[in-house]
N, C-alpha and C. Protein backbone atom coordinates (compact mmCIF):
# COMPACT_ATOMS: atom_id res chain seq x y z
N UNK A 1 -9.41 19.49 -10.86
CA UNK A 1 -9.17 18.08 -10.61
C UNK A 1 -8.21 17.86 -9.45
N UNK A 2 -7.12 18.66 -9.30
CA UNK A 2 -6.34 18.74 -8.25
C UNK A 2 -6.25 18.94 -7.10
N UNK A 3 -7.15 20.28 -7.03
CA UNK A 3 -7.27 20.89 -5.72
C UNK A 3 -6.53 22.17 -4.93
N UNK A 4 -5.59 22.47 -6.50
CA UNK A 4 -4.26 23.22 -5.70
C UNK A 4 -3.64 22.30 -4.99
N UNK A 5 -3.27 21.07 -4.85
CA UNK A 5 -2.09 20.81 -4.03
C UNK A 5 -0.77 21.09 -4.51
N UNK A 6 -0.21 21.15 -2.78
CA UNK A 6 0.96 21.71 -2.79
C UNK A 6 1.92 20.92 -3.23
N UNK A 7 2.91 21.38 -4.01
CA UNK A 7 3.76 20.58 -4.10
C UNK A 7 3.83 19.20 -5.41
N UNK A 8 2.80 20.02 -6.24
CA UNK A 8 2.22 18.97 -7.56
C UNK A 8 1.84 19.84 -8.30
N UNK A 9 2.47 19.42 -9.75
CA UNK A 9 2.53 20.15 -10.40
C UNK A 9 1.02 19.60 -11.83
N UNK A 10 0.18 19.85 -11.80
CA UNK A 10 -0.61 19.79 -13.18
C UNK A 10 0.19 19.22 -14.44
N UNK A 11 0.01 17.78 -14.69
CA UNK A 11 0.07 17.40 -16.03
C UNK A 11 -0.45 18.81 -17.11
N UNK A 12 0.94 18.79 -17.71
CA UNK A 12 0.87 19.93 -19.19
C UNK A 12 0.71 19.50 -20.31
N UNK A 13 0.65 18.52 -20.84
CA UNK A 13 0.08 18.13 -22.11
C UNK A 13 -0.13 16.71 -21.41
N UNK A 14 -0.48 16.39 -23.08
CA UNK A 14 -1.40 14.72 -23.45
C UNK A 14 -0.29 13.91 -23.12
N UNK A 15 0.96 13.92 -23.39
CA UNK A 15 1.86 12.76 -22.70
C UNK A 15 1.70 12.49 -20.80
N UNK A 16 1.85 13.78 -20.45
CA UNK A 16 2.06 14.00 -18.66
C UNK A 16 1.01 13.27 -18.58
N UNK A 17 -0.09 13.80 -18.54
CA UNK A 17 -1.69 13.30 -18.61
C UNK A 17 -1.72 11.71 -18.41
N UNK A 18 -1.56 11.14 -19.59
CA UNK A 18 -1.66 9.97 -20.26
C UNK A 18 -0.47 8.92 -18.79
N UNK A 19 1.03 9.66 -18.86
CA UNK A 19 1.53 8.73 -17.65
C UNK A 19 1.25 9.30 -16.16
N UNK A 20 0.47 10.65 -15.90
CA UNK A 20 0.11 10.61 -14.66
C UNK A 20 -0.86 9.33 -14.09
N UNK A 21 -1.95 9.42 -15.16
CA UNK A 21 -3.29 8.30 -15.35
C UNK A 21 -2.47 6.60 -14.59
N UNK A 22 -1.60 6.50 -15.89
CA UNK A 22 -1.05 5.14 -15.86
C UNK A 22 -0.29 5.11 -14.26
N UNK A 23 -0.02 5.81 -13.60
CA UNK A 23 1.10 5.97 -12.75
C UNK A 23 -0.32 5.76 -11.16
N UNK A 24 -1.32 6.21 -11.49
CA UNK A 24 -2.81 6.24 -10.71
C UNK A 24 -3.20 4.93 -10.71
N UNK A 25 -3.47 4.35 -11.78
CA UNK A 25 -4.15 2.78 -12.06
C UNK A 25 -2.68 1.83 -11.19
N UNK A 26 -1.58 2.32 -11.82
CA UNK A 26 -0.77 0.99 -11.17
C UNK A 26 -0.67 1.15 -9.92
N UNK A 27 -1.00 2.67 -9.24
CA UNK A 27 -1.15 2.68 -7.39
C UNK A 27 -2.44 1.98 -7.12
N UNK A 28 -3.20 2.11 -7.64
CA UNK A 28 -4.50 1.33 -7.15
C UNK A 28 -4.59 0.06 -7.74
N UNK A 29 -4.42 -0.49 -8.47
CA UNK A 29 -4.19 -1.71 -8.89
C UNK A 29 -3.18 -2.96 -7.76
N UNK A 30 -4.51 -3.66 -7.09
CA UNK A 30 -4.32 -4.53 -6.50
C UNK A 30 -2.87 -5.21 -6.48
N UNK A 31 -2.90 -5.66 -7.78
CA UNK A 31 -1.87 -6.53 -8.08
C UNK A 31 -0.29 -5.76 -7.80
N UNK A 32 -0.28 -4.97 -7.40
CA UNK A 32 1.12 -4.08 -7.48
C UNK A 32 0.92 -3.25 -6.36
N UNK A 33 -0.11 -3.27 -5.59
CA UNK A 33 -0.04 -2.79 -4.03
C UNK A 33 -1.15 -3.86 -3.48
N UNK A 34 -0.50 -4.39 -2.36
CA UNK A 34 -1.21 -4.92 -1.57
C UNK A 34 -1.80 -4.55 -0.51
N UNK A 35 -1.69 -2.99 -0.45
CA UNK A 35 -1.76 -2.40 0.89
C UNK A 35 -2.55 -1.37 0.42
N UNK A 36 -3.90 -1.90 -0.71
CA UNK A 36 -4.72 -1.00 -1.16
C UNK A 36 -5.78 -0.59 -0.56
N UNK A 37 -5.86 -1.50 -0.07
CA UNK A 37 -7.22 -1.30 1.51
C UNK A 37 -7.07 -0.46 2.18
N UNK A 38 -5.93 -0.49 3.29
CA UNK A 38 -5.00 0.31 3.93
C UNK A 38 -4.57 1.83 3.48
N UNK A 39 -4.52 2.00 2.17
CA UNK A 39 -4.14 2.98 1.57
C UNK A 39 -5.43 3.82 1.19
N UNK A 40 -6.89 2.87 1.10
CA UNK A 40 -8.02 3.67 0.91
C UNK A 40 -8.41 4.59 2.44
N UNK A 41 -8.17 3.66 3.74
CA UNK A 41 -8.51 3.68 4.47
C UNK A 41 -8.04 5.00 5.01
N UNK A 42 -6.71 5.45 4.76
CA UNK A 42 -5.73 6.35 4.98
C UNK A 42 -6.68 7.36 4.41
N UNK A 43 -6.67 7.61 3.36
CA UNK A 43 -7.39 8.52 2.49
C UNK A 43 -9.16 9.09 3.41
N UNK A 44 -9.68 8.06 3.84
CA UNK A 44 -11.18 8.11 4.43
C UNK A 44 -10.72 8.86 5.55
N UNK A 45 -10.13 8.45 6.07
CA UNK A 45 -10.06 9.39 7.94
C UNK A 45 -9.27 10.64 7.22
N UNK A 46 -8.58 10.58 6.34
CA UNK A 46 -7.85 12.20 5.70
C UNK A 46 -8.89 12.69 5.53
N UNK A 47 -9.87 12.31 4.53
CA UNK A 47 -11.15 13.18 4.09
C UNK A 47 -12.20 13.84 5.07
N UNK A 48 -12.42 12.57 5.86
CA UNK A 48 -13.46 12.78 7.36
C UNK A 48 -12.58 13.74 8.31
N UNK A 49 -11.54 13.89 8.40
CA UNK A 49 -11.07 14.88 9.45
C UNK A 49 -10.29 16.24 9.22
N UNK A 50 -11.00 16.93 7.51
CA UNK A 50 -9.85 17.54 7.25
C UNK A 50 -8.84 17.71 6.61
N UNK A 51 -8.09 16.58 6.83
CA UNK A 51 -6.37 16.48 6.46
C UNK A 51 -6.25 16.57 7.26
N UNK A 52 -6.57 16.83 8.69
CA UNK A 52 -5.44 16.81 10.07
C UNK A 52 -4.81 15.56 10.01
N UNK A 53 -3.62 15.16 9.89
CA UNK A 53 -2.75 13.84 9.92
C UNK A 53 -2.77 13.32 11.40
N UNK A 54 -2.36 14.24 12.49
CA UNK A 54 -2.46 13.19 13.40
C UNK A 54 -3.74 12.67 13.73
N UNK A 55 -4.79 13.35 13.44
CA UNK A 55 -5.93 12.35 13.50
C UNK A 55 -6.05 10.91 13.04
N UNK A 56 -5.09 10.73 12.74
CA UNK A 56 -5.24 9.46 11.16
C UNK A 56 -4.02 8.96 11.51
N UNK A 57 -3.28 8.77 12.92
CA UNK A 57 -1.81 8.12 13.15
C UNK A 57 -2.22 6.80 13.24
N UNK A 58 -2.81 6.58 13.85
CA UNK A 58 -2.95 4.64 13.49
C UNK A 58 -3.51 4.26 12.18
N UNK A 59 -4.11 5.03 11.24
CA UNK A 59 -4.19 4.91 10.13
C UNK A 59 -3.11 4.59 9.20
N UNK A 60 -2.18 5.47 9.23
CA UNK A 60 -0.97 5.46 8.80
C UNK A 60 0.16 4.72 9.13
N UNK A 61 -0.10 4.72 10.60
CA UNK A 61 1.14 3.11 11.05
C UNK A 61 0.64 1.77 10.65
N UNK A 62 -0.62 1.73 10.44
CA UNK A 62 -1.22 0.20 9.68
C UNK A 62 -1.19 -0.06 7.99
N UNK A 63 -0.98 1.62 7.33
CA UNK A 63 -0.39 1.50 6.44
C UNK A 63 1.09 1.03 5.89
N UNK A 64 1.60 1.80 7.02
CA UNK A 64 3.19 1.77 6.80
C UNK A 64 3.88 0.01 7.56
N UNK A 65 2.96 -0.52 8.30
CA UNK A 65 3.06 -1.72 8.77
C UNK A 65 2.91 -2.97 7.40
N UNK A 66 1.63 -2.37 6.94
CA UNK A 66 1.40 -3.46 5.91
C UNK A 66 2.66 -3.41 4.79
N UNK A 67 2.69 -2.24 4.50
CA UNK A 67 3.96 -2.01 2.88
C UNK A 67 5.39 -2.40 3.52
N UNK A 68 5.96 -2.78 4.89
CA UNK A 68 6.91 -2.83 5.35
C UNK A 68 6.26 -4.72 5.38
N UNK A 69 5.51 -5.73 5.70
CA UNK A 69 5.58 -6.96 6.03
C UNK A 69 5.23 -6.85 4.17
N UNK A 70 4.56 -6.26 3.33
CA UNK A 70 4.77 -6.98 1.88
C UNK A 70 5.93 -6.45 1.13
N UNK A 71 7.16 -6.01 1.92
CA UNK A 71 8.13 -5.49 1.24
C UNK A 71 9.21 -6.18 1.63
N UNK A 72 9.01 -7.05 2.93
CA UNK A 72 9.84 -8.17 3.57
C UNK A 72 9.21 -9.58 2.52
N UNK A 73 8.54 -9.77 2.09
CA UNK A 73 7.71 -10.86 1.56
C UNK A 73 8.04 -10.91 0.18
N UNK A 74 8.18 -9.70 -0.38
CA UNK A 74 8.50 -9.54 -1.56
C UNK A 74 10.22 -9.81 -1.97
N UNK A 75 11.26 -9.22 -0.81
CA UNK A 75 12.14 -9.49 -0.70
C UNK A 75 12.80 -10.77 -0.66
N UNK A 76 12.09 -11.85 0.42
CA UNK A 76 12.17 -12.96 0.39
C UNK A 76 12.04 -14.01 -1.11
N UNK A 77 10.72 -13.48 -0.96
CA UNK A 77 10.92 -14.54 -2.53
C UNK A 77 11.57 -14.03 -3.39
N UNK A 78 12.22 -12.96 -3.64
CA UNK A 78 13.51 -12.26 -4.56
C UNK A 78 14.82 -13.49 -4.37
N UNK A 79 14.64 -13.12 -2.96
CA UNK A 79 16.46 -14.28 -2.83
C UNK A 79 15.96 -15.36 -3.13
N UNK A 80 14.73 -15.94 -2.68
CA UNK A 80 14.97 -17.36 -3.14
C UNK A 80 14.48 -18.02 -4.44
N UNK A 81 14.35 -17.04 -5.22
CA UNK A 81 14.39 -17.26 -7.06
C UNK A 81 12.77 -17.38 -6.94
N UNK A 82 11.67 -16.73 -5.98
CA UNK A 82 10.13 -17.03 -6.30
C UNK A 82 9.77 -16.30 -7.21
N UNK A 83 9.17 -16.68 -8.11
CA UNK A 83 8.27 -15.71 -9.21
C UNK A 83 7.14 -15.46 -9.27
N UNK A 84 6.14 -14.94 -9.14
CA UNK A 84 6.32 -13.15 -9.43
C UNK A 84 6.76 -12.90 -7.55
N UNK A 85 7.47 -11.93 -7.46
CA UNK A 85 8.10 -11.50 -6.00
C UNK A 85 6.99 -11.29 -4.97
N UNK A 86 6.24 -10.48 -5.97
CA UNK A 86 5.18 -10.02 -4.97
C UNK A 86 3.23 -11.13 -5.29
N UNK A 87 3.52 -11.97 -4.31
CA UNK A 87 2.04 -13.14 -4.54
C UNK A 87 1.13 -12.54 -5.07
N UNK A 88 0.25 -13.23 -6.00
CA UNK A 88 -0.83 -12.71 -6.29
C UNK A 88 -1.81 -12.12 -5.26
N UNK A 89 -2.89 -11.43 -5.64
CA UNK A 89 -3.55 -11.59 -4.42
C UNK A 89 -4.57 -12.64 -3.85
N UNK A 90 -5.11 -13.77 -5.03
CA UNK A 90 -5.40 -14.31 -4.00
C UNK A 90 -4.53 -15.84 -3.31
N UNK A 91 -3.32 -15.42 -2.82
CA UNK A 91 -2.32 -16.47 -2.18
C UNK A 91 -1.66 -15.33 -0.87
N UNK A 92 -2.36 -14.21 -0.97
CA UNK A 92 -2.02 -13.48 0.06
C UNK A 92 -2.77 -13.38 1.47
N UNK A 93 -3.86 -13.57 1.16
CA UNK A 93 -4.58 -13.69 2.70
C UNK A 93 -3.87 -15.54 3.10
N UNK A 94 -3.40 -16.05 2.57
CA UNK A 94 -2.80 -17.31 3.08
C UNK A 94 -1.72 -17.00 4.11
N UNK A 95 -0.71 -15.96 3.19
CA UNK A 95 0.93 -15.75 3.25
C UNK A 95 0.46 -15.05 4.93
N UNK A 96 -0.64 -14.22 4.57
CA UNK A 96 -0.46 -13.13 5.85
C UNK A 96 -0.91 -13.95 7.47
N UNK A 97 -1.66 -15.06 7.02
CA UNK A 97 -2.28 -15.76 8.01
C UNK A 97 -1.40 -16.67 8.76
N UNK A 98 -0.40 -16.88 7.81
CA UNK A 98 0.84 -18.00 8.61
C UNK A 98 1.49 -17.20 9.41
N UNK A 99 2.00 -15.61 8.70
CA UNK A 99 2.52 -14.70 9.56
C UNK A 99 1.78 -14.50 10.62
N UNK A 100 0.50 -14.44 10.74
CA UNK A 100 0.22 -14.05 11.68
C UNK A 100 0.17 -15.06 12.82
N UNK A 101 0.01 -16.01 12.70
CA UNK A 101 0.28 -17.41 13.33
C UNK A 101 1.66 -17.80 14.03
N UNK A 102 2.35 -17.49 13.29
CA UNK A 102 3.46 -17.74 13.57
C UNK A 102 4.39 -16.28 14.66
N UNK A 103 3.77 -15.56 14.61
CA UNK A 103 3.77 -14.37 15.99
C UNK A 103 2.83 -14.79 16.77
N UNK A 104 1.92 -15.53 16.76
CA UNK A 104 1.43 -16.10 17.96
C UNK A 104 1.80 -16.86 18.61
N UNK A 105 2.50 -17.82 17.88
CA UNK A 105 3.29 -19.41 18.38
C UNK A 105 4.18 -18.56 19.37
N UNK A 106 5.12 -17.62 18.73
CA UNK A 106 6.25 -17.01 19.22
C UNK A 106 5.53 -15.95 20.06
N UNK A 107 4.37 -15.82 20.36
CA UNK A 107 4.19 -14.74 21.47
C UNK A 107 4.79 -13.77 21.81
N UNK A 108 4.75 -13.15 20.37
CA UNK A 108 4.70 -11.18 19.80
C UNK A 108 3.53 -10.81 19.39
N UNK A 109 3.28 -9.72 18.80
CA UNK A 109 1.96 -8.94 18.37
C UNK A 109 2.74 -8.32 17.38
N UNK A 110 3.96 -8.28 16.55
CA UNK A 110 3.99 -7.46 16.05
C UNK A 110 3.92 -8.29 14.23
């Protein structure tokens, strides 16, 4: 199931098992990463090339771009008492569209 990877160790009984699983669903589970797309996408050019990583550098900076603007977003509505921190998803293609708008007004790209 693993693959031999390095650096991971095989769930040893039915407990490990049971919260490796749970620990899998809440990474892929929309609602608690928003940057699941991004994170599949990462995975596809890993698979298609190998694992060579630098093949897959803009892969990974569009990953690490997205979890860095929903980790500023999430932050925000922390200070200002918003609940739940992190938007559902569907109030997120809204959130991301003003951002992105609003680097246009201001004439950045980033």
């Amino acid at each position: 199931m693993f693959n031999g990877a390095q650096g991971f160790e095989e769930p040893k009984n039915k407990q490990e098992r049971e919260e490796f699983k749970m620990k899998l669903r809440q990474l892929k589970n929309e609602m608690n990463n928003p940057c699941i797309k991004e994170n599949d996408m990462v995975f596809k050019c890993l698979d298609k090339n190998n694992y060579q990583h630098d093949k897959c550098a803009a892969y990974f900076e569009n990953y690490k771009s997205c979890k860095n603007f929903w980790g500023k977003v999430r932050a925000e509505r922390r200070a200002q008492g918003i609940l739940p921190h992190l938007p559902p998803p569907e109030e997120r293609e809204k959130i991301r569209a003003a951002h992105v708008a609003s680097k246009k007004a201001a004439g950045t790209n980033s």
